[in-house]
C-alpha atoms as a PDB file:
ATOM      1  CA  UNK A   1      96.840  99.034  73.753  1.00  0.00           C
ATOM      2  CA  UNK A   2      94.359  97.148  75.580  1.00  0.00           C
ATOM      3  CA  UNK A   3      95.111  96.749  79.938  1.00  0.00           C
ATOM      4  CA  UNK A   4      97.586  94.037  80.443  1.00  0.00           C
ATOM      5  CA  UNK A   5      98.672  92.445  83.576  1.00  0.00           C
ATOM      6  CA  UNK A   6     101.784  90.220  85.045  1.00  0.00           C
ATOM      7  CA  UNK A   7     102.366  88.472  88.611  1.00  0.00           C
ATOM      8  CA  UNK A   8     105.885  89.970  89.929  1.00  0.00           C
ATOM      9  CA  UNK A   9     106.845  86.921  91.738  1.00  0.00           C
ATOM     10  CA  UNK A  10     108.522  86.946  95.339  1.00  0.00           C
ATOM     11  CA  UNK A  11     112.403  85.961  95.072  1.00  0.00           C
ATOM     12  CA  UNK A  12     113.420  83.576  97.363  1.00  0.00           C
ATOM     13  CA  UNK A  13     117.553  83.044  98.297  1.00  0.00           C
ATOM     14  CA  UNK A  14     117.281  79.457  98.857  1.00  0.00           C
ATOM     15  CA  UNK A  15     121.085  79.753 100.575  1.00  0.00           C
ATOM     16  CA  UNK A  16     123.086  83.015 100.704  1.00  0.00           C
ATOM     17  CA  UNK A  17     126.417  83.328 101.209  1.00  0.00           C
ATOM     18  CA  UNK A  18     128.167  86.671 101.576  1.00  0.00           C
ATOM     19  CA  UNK A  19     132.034  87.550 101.309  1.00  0.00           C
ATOM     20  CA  UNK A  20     133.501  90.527 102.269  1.00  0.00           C
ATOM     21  CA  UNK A  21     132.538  94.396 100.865  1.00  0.00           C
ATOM     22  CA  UNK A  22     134.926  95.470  98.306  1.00  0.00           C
ATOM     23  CA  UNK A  23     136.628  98.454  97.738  1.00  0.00           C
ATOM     24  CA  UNK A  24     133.173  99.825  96.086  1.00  0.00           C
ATOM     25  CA  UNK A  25     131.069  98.897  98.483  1.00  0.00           C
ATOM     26  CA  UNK A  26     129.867  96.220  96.894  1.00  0.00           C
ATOM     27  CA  UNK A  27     129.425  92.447  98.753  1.00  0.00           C
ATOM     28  CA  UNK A  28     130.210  89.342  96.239  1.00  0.00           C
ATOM     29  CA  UNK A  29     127.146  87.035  96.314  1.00  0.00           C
ATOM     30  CA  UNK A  30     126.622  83.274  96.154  1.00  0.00           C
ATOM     31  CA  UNK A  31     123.206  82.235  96.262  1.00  0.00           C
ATOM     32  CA  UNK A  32     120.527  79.938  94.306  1.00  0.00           C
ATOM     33  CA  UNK A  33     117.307  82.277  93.759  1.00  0.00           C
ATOM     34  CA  UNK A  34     113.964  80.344  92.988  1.00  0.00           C
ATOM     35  CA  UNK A  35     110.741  82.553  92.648  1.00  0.00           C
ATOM     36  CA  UNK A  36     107.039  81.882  93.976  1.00  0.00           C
ATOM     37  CA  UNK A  37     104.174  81.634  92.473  1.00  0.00           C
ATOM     38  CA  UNK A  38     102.613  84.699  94.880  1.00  0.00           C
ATOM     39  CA  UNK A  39     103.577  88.275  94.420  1.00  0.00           C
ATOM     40  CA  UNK A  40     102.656  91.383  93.695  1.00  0.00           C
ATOM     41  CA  UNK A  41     100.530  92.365  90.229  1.00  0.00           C
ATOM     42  CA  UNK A  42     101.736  94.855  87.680  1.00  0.00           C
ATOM     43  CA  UNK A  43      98.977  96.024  85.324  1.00  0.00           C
ATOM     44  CA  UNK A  44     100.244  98.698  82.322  1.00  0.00           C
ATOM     45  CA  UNK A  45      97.488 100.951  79.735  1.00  0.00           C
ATOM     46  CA  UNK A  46      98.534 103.468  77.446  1.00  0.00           C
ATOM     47  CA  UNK A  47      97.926 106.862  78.467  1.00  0.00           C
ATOM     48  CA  UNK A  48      98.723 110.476  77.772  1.00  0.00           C
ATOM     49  CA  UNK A  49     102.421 109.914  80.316  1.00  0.00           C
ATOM     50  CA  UNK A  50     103.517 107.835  82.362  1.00  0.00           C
ATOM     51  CA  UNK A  51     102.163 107.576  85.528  1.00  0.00           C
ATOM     52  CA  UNK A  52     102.067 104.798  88.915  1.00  0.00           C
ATOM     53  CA  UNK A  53      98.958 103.899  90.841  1.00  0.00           C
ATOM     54  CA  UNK A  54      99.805 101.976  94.081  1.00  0.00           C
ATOM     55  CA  UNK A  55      96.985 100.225  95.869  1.00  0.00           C
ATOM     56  CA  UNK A  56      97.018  96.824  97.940  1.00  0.00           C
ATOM     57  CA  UNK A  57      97.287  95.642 101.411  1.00  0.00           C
ATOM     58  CA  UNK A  58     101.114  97.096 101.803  1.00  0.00           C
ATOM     59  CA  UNK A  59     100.529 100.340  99.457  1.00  0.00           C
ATOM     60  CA  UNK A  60     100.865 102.418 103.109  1.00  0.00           C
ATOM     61  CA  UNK A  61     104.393 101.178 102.821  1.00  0.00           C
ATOM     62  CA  UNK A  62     105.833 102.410  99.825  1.00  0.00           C
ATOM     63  CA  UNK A  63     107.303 105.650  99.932  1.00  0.00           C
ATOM     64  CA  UNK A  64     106.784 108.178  97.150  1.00  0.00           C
ATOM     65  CA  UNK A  65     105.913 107.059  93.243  1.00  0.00           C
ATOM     66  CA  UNK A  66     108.725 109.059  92.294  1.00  0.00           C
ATOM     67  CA  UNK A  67     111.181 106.658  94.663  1.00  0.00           C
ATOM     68  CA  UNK A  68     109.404 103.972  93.012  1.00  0.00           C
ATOM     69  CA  UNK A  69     111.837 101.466  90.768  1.00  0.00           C
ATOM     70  CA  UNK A  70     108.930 100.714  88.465  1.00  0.00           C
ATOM     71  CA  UNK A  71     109.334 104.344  87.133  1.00  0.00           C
ATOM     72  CA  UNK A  72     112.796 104.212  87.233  1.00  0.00           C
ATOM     73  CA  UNK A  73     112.919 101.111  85.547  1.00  0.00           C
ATOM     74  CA  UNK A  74     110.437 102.404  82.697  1.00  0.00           C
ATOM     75  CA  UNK A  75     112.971 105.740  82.656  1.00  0.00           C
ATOM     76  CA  UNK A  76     115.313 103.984  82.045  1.00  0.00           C
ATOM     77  CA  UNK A  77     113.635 101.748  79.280  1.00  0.00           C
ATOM     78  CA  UNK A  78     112.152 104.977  77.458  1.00  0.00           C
ATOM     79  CA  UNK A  79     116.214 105.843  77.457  1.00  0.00           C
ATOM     80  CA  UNK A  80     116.878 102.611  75.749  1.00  0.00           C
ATOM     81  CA  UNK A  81     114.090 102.641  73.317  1.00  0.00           C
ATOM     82  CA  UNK A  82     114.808 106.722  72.072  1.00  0.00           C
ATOM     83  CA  UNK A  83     111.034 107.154  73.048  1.00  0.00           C
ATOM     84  CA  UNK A  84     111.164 109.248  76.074  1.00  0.00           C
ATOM     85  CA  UNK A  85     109.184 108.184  78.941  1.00  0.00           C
ATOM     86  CA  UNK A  86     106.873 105.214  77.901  1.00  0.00           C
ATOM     87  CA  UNK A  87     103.239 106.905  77.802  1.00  0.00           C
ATOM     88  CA  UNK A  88     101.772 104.455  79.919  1.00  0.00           C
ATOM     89  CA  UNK A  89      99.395 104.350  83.409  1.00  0.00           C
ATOM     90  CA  UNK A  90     100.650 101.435  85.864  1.00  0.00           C
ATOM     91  CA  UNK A  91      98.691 100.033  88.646  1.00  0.00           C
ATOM     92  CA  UNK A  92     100.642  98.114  91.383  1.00  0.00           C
ATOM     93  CA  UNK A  93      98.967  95.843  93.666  1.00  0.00           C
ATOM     94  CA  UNK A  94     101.186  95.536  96.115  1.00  0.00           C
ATOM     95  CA  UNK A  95     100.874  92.178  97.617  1.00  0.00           C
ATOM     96  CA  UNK A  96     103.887  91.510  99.491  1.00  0.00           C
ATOM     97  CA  UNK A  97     105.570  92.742 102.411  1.00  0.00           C
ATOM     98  CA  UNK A  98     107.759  95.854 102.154  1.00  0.00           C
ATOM     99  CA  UNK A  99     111.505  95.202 102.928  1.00  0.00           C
ATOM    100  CA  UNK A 100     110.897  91.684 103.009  1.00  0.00           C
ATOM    101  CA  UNK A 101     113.791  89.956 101.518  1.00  0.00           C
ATOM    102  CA  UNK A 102     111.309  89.330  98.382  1.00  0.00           C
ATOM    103  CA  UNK A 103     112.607  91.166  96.290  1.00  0.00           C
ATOM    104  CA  UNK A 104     109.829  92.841  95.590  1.00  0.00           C
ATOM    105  CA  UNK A 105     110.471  96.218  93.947  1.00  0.00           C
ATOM    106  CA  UNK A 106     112.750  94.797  91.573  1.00  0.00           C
ATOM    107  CA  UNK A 107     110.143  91.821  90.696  1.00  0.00           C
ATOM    108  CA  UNK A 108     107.704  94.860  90.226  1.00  0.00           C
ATOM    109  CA  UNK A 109     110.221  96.532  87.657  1.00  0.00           C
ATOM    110  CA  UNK A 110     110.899  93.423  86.014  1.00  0.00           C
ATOM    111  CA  UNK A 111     107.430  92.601  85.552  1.00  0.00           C
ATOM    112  CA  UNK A 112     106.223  96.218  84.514  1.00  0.00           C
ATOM    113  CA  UNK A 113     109.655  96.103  81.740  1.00  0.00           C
ATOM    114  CA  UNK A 114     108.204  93.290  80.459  1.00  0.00           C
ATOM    115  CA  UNK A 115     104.429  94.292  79.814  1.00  0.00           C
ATOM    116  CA  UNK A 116     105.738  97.619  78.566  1.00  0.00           C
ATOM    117  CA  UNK A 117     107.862  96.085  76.051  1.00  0.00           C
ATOM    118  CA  UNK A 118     105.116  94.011  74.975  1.00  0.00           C
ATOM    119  CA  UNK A 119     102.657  96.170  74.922  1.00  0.00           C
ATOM    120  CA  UNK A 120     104.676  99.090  72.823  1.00  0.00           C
ATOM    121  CA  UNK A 121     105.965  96.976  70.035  1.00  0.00           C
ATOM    122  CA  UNK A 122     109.577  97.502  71.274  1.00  0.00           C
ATOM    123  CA  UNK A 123     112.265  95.187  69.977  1.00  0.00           C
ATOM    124  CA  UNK A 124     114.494  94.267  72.652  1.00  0.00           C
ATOM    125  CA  UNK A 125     115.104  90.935  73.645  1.00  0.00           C
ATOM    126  CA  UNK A 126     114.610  89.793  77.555  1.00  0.00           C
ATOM    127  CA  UNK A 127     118.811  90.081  77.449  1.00  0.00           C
ATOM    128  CA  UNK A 128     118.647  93.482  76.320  1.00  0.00           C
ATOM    129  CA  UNK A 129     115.866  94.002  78.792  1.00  0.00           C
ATOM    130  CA  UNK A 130     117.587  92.821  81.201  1.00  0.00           C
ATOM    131  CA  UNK A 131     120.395  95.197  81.161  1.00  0.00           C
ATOM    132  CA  UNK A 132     117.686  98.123  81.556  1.00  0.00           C
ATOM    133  CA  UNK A 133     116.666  95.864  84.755  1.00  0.00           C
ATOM    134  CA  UNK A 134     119.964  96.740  86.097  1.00  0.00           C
ATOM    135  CA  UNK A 135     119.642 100.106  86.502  1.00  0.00           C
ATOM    136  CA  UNK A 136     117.411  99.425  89.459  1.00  0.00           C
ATOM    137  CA  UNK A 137     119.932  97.433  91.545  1.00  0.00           C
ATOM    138  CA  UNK A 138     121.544  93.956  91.511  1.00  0.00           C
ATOM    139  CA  UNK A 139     118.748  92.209  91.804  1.00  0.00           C
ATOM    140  CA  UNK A 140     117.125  93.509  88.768  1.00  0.00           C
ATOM    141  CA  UNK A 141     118.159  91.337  86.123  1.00  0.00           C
ATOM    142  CA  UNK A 142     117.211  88.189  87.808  1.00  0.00           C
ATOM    143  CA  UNK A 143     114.175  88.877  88.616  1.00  0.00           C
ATOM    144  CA  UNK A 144     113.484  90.489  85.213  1.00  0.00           C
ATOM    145  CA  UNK A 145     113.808  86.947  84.252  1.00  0.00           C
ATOM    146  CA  UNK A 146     112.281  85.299  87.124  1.00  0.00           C
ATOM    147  CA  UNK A 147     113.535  82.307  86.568  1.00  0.00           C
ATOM    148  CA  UNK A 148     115.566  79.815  89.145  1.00  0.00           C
ATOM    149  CA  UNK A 149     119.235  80.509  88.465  1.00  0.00           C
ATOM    150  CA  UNK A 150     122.679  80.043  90.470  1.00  0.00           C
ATOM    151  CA  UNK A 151     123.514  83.734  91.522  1.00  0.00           C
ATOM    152  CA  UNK A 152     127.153  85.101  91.921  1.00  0.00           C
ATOM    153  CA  UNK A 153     128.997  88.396  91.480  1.00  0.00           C
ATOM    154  CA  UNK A 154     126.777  91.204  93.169  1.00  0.00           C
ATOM    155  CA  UNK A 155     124.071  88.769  91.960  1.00  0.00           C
ATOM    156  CA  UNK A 156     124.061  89.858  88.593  1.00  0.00           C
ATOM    157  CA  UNK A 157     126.135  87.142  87.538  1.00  0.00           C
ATOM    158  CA  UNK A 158     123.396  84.261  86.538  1.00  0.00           C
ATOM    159  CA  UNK A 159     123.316  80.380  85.431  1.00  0.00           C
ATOM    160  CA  UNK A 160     119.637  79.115  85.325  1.00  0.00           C
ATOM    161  CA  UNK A 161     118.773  75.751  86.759  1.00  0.00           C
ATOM    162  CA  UNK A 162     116.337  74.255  84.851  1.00  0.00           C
ATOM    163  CA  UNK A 163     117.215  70.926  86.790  1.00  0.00           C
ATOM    164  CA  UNK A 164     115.385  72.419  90.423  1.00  0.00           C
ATOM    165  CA  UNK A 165     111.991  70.887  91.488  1.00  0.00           C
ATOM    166  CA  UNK A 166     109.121  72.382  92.164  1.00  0.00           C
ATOM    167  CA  UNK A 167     109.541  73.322  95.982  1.00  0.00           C
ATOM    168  CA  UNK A 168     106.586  73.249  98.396  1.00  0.00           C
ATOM    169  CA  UNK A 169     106.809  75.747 100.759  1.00  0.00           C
ATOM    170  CA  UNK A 170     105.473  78.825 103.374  1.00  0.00           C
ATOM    171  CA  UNK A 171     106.312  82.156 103.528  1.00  0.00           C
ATOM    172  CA  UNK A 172     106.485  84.096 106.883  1.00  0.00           C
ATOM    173  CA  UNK A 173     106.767  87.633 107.752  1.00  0.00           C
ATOM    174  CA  UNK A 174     105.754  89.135 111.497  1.00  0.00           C
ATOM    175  CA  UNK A 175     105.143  92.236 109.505  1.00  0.00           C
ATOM    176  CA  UNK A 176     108.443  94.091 110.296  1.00  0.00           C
ATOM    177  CA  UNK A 177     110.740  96.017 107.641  1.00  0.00           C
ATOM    178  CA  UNK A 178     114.503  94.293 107.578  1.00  0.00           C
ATOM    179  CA  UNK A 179     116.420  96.830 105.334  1.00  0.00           C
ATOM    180  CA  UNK A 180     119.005  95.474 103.578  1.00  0.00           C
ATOM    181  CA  UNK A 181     121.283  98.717 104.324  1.00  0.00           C
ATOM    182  CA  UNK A 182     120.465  97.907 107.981  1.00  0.00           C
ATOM    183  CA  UNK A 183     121.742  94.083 107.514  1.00  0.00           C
ATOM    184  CA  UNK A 184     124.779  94.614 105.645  1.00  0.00           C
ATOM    185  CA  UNK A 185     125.863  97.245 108.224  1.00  0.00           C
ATOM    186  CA  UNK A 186     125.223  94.397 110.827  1.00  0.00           C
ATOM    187  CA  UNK A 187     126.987  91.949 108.526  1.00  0.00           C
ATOM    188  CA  UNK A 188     130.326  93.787 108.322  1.00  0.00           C
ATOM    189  CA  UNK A 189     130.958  94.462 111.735  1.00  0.00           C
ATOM    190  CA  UNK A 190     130.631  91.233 112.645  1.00  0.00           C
ATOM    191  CA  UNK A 191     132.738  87.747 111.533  1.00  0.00           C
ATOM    192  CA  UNK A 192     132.273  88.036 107.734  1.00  0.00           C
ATOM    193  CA  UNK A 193     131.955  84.309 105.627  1.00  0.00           C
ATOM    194  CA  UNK A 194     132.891  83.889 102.002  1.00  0.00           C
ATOM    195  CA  UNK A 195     130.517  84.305  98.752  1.00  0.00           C
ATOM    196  CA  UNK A 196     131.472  80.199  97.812  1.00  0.00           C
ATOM    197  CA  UNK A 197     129.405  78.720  95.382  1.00  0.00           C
ATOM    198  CA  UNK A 198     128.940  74.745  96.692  1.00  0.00           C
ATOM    199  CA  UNK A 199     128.871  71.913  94.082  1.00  0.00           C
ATOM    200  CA  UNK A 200     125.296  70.864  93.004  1.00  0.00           C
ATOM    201  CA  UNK A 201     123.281  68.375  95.199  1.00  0.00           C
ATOM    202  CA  UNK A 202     124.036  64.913  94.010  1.00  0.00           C
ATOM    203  CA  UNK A 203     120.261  64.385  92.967  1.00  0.00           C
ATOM    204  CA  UNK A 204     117.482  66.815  92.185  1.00  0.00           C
ATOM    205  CA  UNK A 205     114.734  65.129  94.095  1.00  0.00           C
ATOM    206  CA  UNK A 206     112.576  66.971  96.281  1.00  0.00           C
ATOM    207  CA  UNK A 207     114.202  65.261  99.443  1.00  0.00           C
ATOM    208  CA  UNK A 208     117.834  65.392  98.492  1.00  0.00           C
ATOM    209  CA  UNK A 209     118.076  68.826  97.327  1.00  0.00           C
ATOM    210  CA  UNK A 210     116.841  69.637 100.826  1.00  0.00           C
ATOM    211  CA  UNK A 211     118.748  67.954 102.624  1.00  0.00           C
ATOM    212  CA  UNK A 212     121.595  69.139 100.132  1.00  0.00           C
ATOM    213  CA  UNK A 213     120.128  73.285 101.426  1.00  0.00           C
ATOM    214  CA  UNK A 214     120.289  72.119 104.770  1.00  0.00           C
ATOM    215  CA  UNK A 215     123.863  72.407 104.594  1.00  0.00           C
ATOM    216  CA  UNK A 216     124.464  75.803 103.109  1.00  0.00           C
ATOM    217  CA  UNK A 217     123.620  79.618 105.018  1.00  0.00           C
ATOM    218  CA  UNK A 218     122.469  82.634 104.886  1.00  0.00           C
ATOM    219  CA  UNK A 219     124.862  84.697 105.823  1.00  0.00           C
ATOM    220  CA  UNK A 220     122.467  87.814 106.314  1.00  0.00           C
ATOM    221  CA  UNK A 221     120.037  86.080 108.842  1.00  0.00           C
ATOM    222  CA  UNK A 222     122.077  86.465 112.278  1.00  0.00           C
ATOM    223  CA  UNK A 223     122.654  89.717 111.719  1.00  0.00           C
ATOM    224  CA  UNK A 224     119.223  90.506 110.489  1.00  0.00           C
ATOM    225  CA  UNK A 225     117.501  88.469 113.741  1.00  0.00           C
ATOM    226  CA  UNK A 226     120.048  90.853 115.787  1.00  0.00           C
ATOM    227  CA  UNK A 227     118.440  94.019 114.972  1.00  0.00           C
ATOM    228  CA  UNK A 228     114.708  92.649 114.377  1.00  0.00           C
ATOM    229  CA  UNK A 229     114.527  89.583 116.920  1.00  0.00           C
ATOM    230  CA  UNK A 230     110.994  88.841 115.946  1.00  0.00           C
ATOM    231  CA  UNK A 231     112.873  87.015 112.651  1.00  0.00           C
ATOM    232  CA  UNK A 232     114.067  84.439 115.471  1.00  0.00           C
ATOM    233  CA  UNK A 233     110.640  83.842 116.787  1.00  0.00           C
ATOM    234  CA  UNK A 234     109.055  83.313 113.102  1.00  0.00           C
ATOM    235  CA  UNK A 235     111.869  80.573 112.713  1.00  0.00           C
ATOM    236  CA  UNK A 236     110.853  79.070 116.201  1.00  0.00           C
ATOM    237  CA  UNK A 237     107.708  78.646 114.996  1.00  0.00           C
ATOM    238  CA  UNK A 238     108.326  77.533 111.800  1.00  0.00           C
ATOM    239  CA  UNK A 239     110.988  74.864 112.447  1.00  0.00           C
ATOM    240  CA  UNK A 240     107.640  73.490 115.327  1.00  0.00           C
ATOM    241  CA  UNK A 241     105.200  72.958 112.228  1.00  0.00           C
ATOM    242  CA  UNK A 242     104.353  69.281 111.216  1.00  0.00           C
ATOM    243  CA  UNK A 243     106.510  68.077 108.062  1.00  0.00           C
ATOM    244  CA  UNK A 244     108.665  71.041 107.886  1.00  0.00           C
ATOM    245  CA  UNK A 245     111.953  69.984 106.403  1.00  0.00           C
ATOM    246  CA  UNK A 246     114.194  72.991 106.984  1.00  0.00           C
ATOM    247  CA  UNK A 247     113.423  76.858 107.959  1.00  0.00           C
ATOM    248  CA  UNK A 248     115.925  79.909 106.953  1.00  0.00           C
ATOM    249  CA  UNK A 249     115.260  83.557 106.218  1.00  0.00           C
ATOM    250  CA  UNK A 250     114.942  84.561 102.495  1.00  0.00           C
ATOM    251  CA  UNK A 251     117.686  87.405 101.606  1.00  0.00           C
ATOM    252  CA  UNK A 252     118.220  90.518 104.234  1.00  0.00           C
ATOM    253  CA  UNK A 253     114.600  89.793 105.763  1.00  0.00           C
ATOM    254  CA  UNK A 254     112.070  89.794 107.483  1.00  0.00           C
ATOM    255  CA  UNK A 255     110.146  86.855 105.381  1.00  0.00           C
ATOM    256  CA  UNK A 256     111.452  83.309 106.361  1.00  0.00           C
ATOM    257  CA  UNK A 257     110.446  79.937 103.997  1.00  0.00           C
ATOM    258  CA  UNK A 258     109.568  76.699 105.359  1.00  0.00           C
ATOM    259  CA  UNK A 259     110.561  74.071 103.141  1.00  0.00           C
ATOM    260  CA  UNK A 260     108.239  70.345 103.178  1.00  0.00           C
ATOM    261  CA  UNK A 261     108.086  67.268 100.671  1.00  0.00           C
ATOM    262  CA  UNK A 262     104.333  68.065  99.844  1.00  0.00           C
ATOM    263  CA  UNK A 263     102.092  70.878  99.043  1.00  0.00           C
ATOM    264  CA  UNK A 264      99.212  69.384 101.376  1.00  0.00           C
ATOM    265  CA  UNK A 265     101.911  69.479 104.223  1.00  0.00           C
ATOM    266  CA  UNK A 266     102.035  73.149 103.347  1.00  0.00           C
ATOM    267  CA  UNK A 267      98.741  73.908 103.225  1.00  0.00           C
ATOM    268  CA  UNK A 268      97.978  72.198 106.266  1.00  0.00           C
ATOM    269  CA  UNK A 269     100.626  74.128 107.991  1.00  0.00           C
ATOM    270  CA  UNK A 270      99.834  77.357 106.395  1.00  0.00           C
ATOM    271  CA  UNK A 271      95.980  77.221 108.131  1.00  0.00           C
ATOM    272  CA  UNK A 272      97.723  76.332 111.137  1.00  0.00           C
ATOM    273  CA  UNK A 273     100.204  79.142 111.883  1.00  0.00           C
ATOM    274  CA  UNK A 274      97.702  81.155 110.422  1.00  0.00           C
ATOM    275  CA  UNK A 275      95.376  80.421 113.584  1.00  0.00           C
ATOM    276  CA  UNK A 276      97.966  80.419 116.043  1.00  0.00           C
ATOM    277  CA  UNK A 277      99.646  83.861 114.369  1.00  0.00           C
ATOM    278  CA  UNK A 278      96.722  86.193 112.737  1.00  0.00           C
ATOM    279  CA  UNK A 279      98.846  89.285 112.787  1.00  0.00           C
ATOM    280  CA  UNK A 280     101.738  87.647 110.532  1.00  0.00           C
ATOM    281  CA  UNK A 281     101.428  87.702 106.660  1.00  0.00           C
ATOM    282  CA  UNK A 282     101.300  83.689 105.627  1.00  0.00           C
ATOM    283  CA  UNK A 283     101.090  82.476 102.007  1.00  0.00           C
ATOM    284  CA  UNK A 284     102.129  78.254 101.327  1.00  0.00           C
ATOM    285  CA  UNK A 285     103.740  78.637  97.698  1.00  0.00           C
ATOM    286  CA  UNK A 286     105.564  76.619  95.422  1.00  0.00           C
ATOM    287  CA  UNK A 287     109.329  77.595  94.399  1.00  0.00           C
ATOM    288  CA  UNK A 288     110.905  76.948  91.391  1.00  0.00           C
END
């Protein structure tokens, strides 16, 4: 097959809320996810066996390709399929910031599932697909799907919101790792909130569905900005930029959004903070 190629969008926990670990370790999750239109890129080729390039500005980052949940993920899909493992050479540009609250690795799997599937002829479904996503965490199936959805369970649990607008936006990160171990640690030895799920804003325009987040959490960001407080300052400096409606940290962090009615507020404010902050990674996006 011919070299094909997929964006593995950032995930973005527009709230979070967190209940207590249960008696498998496991937190309960309520949170709407909406994904960007930056990320990484996952480009697949048939070869002789399957094998993982990593190049781009975070490569350095990433630990081993055998640790890699790209290979896992296609493991696990050669498993499915009865083919063994998928003969195929993946690059990874990795674009995005490593233990970023992104969701990145599992975006990469979900993406590199996809083009696989594709590219081999193999005839499973994105549901079936899904379930091989899950063998690389709880984030796996949504972001196999990449599509806005209402998150509960250990976030495997998904509704999809069709009804969410398009979400202008920046995306921060002062370029240090938040591991969501780390967080979760932080979270449960300190006062722990419930996973609710709140009722749906009461309109689905831009400025009432921010108004409507302005009122929910994330659960995970005090406890993150405790043991990295360099999350506090990107948030300082966020909530100071012209036409920014509301600033919170995306999943166990480091990367925070800024949320604003246009895309030319964005922009502006993205070559701003980009001046005033050179050593942060920047991006103005769109969500949803």
């Amino acid at each position: 097959m011919a070299a094909r190629s997929a964006l593995a969008p950032a995930k973005i926990n527009l709230f979070l809320h967190v209940g207590p670990v249960d008696g498998a370790g496991y937190h309960p999750l309520s949170s709407l996810v909406a994904f960007a239109d930056v990320g990484d890129r996952i480009t697949v080729e048939t070869s002789d066996r399957l094998s993982l390039t990593v190049g781009g500005d975070f490569a350095d980052g990433l630990t081993g390709p055998g640790d890699n949940l790209v290979l896992k993920a296609l493991r696990a899909l050669g498993e499915t399929a009865g083919i063994g493992d998928p003969p195929l050479a993946v690059t990874l540009d990795k674009r995005l910031p490593i233990a970023a609250g992104l969701g990145g690795g599992s975006s990469d799997a979900g993406a590199a599932l996809k083009l696989a599937r594709d590219g081999l002829g193999l005839d499973l479904d994105d549901d079936a697909l899904a379930g091989v996503a899950a063998t690389v965490g709880a984030d796996g199936p949504m972001c196999l799907h990449a599509r806005t959805a209402w998150a509960g369970g250990r976030g495997d649990r998904l509704t999809f919101e069709p009804r969410l607008p398009r979400l202008a936006a920046l995306l921060i990160n002062p370029g240090v790792a938040s591991p969501t171990g780390e967080v979760y640690r932080a979270y449960d030895a300190g006062p722990v909130a419930a996973a609710d799920r709140p009722p749906p804003p009461p309109s689905w325009e831009v400025p009432a569905v921010i108004d409507w987040l302005a009122g929910r959490r994330n659960d995970l960001q005090a406890p993150a900005i405790a043991r990295a407080s360099r999350i506090a300052d990107v948030i300082a400096a966020a909530t100071a930029l012209p036409g920014v409606r509301l600033v919170r940290m995306s999943g166990s962090g480091a990367t925070v959004f800024a949320l604003f009615e246009t895309a030319a507020e964005a922009a502006a404010a993205e070559a701003a903070l980009s001046a005033a902050r050179p050593g942060w990674w920047i991006r103005a996006t769109s969500l949803g």
